[in-house]
Protein backbone atom coordinates (compact mmCIF):
# COMPACT_ATOMS: atom_id res chain seq x y z
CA UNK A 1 -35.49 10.63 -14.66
CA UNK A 2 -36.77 12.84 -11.56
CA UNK A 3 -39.26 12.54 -8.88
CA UNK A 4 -42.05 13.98 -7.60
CA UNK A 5 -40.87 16.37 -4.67
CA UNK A 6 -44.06 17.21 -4.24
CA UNK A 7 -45.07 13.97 -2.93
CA UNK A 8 -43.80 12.41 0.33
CA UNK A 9 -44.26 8.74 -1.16
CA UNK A 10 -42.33 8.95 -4.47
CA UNK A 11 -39.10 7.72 -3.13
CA UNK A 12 -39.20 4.78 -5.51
CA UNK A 13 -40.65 5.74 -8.62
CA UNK A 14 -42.88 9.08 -10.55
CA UNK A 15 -46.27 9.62 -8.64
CA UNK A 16 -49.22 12.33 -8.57
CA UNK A 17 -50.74 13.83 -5.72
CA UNK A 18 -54.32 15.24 -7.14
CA UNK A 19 -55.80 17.74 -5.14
CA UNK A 20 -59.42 19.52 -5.14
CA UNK A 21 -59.62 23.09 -5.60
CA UNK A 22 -63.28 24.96 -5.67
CA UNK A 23 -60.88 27.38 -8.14
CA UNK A 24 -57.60 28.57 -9.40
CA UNK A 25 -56.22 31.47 -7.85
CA UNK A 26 -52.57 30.26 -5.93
CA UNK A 27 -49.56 31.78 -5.35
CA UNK A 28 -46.03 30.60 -3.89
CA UNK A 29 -46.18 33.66 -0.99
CA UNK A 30 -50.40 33.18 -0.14
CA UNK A 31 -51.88 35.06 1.46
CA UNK A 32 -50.05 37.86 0.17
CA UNK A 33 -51.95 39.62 -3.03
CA UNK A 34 -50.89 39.16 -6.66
CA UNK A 35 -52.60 38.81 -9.88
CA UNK A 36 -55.87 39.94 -10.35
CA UNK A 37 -57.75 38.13 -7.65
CA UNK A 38 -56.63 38.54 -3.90
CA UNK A 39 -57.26 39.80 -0.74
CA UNK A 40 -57.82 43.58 -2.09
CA UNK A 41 -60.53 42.68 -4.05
CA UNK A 42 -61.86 39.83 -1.56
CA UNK A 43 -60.29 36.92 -2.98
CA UNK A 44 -57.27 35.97 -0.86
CA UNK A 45 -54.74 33.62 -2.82
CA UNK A 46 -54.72 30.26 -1.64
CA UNK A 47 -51.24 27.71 -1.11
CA UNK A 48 -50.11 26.08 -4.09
CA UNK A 49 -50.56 22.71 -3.28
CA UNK A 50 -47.62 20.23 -2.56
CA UNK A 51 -44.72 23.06 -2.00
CA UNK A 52 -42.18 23.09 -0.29
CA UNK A 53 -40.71 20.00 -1.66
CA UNK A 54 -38.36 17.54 -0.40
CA UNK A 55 -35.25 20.29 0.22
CA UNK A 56 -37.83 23.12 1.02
CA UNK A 57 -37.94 24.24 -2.68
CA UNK A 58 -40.23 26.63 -4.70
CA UNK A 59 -38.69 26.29 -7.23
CA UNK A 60 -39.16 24.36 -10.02
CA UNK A 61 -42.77 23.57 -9.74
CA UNK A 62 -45.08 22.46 -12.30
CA UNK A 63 -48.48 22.32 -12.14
CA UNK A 64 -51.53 20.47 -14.03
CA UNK A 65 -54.90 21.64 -13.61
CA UNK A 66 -57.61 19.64 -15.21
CA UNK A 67 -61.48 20.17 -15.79
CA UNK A 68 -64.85 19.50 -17.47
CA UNK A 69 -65.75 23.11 -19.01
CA UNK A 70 -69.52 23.58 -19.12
CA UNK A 71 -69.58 25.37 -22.21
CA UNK A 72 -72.58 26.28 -24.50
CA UNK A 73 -72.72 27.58 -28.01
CA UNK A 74 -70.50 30.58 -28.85
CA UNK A 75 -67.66 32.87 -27.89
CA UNK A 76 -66.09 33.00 -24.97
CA UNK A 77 -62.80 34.96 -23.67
CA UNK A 78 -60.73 32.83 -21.11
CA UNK A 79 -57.44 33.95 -19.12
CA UNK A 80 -54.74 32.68 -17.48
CA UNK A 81 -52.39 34.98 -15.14
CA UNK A 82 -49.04 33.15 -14.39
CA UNK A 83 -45.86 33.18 -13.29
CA UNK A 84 -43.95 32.00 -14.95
CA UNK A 85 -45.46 29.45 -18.19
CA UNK A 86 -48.38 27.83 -19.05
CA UNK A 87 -50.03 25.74 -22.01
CA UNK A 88 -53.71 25.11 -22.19
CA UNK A 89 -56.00 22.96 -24.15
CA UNK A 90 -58.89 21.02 -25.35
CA UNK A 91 -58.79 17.74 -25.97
CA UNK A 92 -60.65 14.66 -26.30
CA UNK A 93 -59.19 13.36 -22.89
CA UNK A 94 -56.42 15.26 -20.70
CA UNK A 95 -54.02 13.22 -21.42
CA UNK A 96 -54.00 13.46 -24.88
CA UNK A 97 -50.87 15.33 -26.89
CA UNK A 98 -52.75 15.84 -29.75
CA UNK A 99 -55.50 17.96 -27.83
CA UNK A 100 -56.06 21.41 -29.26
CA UNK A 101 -53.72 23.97 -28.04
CA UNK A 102 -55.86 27.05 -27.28
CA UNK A 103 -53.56 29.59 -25.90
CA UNK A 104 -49.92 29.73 -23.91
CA UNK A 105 -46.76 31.64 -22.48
CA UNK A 106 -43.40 30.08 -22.92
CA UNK A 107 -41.10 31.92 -21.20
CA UNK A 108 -39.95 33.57 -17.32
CA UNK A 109 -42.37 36.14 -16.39
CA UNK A 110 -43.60 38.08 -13.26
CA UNK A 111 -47.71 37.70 -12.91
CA UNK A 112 -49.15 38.40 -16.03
CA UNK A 113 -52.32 38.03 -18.12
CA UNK A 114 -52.45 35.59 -21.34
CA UNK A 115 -56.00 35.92 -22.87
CA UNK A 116 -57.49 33.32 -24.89
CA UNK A 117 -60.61 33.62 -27.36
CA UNK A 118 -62.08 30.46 -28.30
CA UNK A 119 -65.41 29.53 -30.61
CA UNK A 120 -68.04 26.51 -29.24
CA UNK A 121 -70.26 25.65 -31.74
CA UNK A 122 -71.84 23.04 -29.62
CA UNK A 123 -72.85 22.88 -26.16
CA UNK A 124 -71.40 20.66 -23.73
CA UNK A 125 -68.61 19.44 -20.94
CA UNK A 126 -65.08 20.34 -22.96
CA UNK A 127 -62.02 18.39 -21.32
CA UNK A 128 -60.07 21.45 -20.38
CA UNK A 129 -56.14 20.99 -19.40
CA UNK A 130 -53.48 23.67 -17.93
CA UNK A 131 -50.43 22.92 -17.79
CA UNK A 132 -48.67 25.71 -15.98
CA UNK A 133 -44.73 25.68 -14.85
CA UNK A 134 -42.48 27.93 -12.52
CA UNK A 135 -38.43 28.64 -13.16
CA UNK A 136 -37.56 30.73 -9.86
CA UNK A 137 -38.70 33.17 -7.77
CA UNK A 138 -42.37 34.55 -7.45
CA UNK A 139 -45.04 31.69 -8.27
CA UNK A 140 -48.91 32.06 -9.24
CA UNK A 141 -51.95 31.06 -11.32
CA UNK A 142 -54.88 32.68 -12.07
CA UNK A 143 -57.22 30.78 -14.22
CA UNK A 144 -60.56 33.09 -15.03
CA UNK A 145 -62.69 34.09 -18.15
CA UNK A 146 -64.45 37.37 -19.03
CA UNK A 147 -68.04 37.75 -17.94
CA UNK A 148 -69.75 41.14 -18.92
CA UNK A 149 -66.23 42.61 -19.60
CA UNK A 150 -64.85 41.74 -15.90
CA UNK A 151 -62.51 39.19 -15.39
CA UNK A 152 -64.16 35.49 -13.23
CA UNK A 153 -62.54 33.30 -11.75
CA UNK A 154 -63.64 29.79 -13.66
CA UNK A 155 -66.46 28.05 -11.47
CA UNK A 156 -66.92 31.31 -8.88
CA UNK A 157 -70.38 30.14 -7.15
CA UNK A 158 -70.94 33.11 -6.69
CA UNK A 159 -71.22 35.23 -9.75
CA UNK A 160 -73.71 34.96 -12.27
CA UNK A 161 -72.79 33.73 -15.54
CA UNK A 162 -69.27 31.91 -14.07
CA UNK A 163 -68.06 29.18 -16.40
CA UNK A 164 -69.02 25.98 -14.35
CA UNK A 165 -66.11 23.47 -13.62
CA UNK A 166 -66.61 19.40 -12.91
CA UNK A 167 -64.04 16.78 -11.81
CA UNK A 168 -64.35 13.83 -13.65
CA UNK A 169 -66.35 10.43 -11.52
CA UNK A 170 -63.91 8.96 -10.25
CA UNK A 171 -60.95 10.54 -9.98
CA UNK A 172 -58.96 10.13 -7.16
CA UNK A 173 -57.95 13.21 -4.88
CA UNK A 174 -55.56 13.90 -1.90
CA UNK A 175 -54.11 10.63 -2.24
CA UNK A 176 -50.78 9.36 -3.96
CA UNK A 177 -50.80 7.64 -7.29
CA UNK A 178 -48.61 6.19 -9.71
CA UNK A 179 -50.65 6.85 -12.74
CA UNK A 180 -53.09 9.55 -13.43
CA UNK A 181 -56.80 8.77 -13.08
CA UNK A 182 -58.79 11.18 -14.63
CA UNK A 183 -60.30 10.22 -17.76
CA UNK A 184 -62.75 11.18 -20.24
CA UNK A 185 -63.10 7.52 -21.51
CA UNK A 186 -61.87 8.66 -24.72
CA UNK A 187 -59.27 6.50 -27.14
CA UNK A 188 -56.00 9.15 -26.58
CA UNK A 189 -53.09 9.86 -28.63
CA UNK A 190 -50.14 9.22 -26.02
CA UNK A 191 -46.70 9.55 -27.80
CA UNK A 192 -45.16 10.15 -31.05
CA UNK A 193 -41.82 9.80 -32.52
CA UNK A 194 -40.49 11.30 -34.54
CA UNK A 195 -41.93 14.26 -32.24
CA UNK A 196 -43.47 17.60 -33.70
CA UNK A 197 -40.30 20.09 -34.37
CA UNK A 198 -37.57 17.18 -33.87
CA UNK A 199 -34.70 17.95 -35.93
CA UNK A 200 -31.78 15.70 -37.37
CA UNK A 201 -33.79 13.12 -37.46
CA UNK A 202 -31.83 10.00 -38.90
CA UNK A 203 -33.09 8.58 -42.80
CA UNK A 204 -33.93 5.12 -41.26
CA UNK A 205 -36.41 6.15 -38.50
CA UNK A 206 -39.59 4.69 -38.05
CA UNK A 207 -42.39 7.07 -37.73
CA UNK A 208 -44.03 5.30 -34.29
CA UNK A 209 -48.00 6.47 -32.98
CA UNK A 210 -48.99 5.59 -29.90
CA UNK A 211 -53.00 5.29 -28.84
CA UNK A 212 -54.41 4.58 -25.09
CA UNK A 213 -57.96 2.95 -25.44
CA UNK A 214 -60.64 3.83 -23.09
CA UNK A 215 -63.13 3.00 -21.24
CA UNK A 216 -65.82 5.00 -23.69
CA UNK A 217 -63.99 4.57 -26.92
CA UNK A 218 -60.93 2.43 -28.59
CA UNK A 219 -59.22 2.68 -31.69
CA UNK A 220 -61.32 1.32 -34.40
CA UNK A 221 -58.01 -0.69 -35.97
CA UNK A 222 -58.97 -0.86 -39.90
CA UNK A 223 -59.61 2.91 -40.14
CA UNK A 224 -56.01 3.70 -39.36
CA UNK A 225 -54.51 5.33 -42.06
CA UNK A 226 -50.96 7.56 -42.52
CA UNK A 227 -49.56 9.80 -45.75
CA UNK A 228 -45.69 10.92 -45.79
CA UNK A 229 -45.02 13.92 -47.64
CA UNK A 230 -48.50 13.79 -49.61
CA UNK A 231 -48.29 10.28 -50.50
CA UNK A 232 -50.06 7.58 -48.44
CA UNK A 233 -47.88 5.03 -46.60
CA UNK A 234 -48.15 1.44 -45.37
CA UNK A 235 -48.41 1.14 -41.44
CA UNK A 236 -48.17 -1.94 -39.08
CA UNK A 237 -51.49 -1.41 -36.44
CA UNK A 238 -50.33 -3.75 -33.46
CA UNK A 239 -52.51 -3.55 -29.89
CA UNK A 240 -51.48 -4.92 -26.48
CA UNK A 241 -53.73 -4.42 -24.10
CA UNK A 242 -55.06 -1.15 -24.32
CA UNK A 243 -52.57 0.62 -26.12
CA UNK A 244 -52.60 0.68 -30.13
CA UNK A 245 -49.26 1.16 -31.70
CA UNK A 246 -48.99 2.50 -35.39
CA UNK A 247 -45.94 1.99 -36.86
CA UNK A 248 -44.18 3.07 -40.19
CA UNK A 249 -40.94 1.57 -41.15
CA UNK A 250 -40.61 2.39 -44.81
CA UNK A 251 -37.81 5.52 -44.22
CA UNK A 252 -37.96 9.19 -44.29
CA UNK A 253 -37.22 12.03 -47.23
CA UNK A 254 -33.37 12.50 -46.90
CA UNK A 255 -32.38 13.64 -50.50
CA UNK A 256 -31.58 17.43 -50.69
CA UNK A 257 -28.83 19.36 -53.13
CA UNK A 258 -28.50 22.15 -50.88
CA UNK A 259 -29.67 21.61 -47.21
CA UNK A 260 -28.33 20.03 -44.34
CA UNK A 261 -32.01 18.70 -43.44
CA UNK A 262 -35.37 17.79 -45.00
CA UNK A 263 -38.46 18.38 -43.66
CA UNK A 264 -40.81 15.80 -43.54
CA UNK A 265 -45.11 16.05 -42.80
CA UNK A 266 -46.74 13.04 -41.72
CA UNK A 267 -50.52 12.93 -40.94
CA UNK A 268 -52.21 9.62 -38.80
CA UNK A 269 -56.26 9.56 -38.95
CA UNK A 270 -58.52 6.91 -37.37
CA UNK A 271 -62.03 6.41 -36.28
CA UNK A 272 -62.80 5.68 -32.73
CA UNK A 273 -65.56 2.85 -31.66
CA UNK A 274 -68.19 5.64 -31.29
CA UNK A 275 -67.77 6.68 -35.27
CA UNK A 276 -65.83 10.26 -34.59
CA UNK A 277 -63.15 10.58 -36.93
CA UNK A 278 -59.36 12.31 -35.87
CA UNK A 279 -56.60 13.34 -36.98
CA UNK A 280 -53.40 15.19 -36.55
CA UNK A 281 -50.33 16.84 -39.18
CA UNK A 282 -47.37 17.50 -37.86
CA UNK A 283 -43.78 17.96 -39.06
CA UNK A 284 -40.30 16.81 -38.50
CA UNK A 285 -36.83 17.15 -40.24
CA UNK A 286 -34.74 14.63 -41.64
CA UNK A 287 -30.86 14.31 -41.83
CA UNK A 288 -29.60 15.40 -45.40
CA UNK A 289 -28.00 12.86 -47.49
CA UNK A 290 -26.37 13.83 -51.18
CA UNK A 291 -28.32 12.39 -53.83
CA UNK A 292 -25.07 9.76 -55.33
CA UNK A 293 -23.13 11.90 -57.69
CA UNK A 294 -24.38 15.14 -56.87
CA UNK A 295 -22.51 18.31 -55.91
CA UNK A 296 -23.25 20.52 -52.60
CA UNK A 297 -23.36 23.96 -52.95
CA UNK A 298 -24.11 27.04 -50.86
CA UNK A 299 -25.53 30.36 -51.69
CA UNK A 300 -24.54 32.97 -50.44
CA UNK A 301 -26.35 36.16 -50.82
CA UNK A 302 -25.02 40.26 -50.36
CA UNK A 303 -27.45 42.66 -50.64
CA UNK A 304 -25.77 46.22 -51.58
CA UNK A 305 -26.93 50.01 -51.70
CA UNK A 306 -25.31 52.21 -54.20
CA UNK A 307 -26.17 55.83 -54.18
CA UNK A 308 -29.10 56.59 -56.40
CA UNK A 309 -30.08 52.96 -57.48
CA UNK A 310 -32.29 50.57 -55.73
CA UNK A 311 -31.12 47.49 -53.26
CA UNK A 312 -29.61 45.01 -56.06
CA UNK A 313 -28.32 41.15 -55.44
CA UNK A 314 -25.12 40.02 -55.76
CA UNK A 315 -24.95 36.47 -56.34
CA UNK A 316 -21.87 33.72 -55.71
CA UNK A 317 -22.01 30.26 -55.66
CA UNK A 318 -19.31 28.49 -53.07
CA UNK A 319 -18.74 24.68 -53.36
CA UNK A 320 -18.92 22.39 -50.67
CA UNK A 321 -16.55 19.05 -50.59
């Protein structure tokens, strides 16, 4: 429903403006020092890129930073100093909602330190993804890891030891474009509905999956499989083009005595082309309806102190129409 004010061509439709940074390390008021890299400490902030938009706003921004991690076998201790919120993961492609989330801040903040400990156990170039937003006011990122207990800023040339940063081949930079171009090649879960967390959702709803193919891998079609509630479920696979579209239309858990909603679990798995398997669980909750016959009740619960006894329940039932 928006569009990009960062962009000077998005009059007519959503766009992206990708930009190359050697690093992270912006803020809204550059060159003026926040965080923990700046000019005190020979690292002067840089712009953020694409602000002030349209009405000479900084406010409002949101920001996606995206990477190749060169990461070998082990532990490592990443960081991200914001203002305000930020979400970052791992995932088999950047565009993918089911990537791992590895750490986060959701809230209004001034600059600040979230720290992140992750596990490799094997080496190689991790699809890394920050997604980092700003309310009002002050404005920065910081994205760094610990190296020999001091804080680095990710891909720093020059200090030893620096977690190493790629751009994907091809992507495109500094120009405007109506679809992001970054890729992993990786098959990528896209959308879901229900979504994770939804409430009230209605009896009747499908549960809907959808899957980008890439370039690398696609959806492997007969491997699709999808369990409601513990029990496994019959799903429609359709693909149009490059997007695979799982669909279950058999109706959600709704029956409940004594709650206004039900929650229900659903897990999708599927193999890609190259033979890795995924998978994802998540959970949604259902719209109550009273089992035909049934009464409603309510319990309502006082707990009470009397002198020389012990916390003790009092108990009343209250019916419901």
């Amino acid at each position: 429903p928006w569009l990009n004010e960062a962009d000077l061509d998005a009059e007519e439709g959503w766009s992206y403006y990708p930009v190359w940074v050697e690093w992270v390390n912006q803020n809204q008021d550059a060159p003026a020092p926040v965080g923990n890299f700046s000019s005190n400490n020979g690292y002067e902030d840089e712009y953020i890129p694409g602000i002030p938009g349209w009405y000479d706003s900084t406010d409002g921004i949101v920001g996606e930073y995206l990477a190749l991690l060169q990461l070998d076998e082990g532990a490592y201790t990443l960081g991200v100093n914001s203002d305000d919120g930020f979400k970052a993961t791992i995932g088999a492609n950047f565009n993918d909602i089911w990537g791992q989330e590895i750490g986060g801040f959701d809230g209004g903040r001034g600059a600040s330190d979230s720290i992140i400990d992750i596990f490799v156990d094997k080496a190689g170039l991790y699809p890394f993804r920050v997604l980092w937003y700003e309310g009002g006011g002050g404005a920065n990122i910081e994205i760094f890891s610990m190296v020999d207990g001091e804080k680095v800023l990710i891909n720093d040339p020059d200090v030893e030891g620096a977690i190493k940063a790629y751009i994907p081949k091809g992507a495109t930079v500094d120009e405007s474009i109506p679809e992001r171009d970054a890729t992993t090649g990786r098959a990528a879960v896209v959308s879901v509905m229900p979504t994770s967390g939804q409430k009230r959702v209605e009896p009747t709803s499908s549960i809907e999956v959808v899957i980008e193919n890439g370039s690398a891998t696609t959806v492997d079609q007969s491997s699709v499989k999808m369990t409601l509630n513990g029990e496994d479920v019959a799903v429609d696979v359709s693909r149009s083009g490059d997007i695979v579209t799982i669909t279950y239309t058999g109706g959600l858990a709704a029956e409940a005595y004594w709650c206004e909603r039900v929650k229900n679990i659903a897990i999708v798995s599927f193999k890609e082309s190259n033979g890795n398997e995924r998978s994802a669980e998540w959970s949604f909750e259902v719209k109550a309806t009273k089992p035909e016959g049934a009464p409603l009740t309510t319990i309502l619960i006082d707990f009470a102190t009397m002198a020389g006894t012990s916390p003790e329940p009092w108990i009343s039932l209250e019916a419901k129409p």
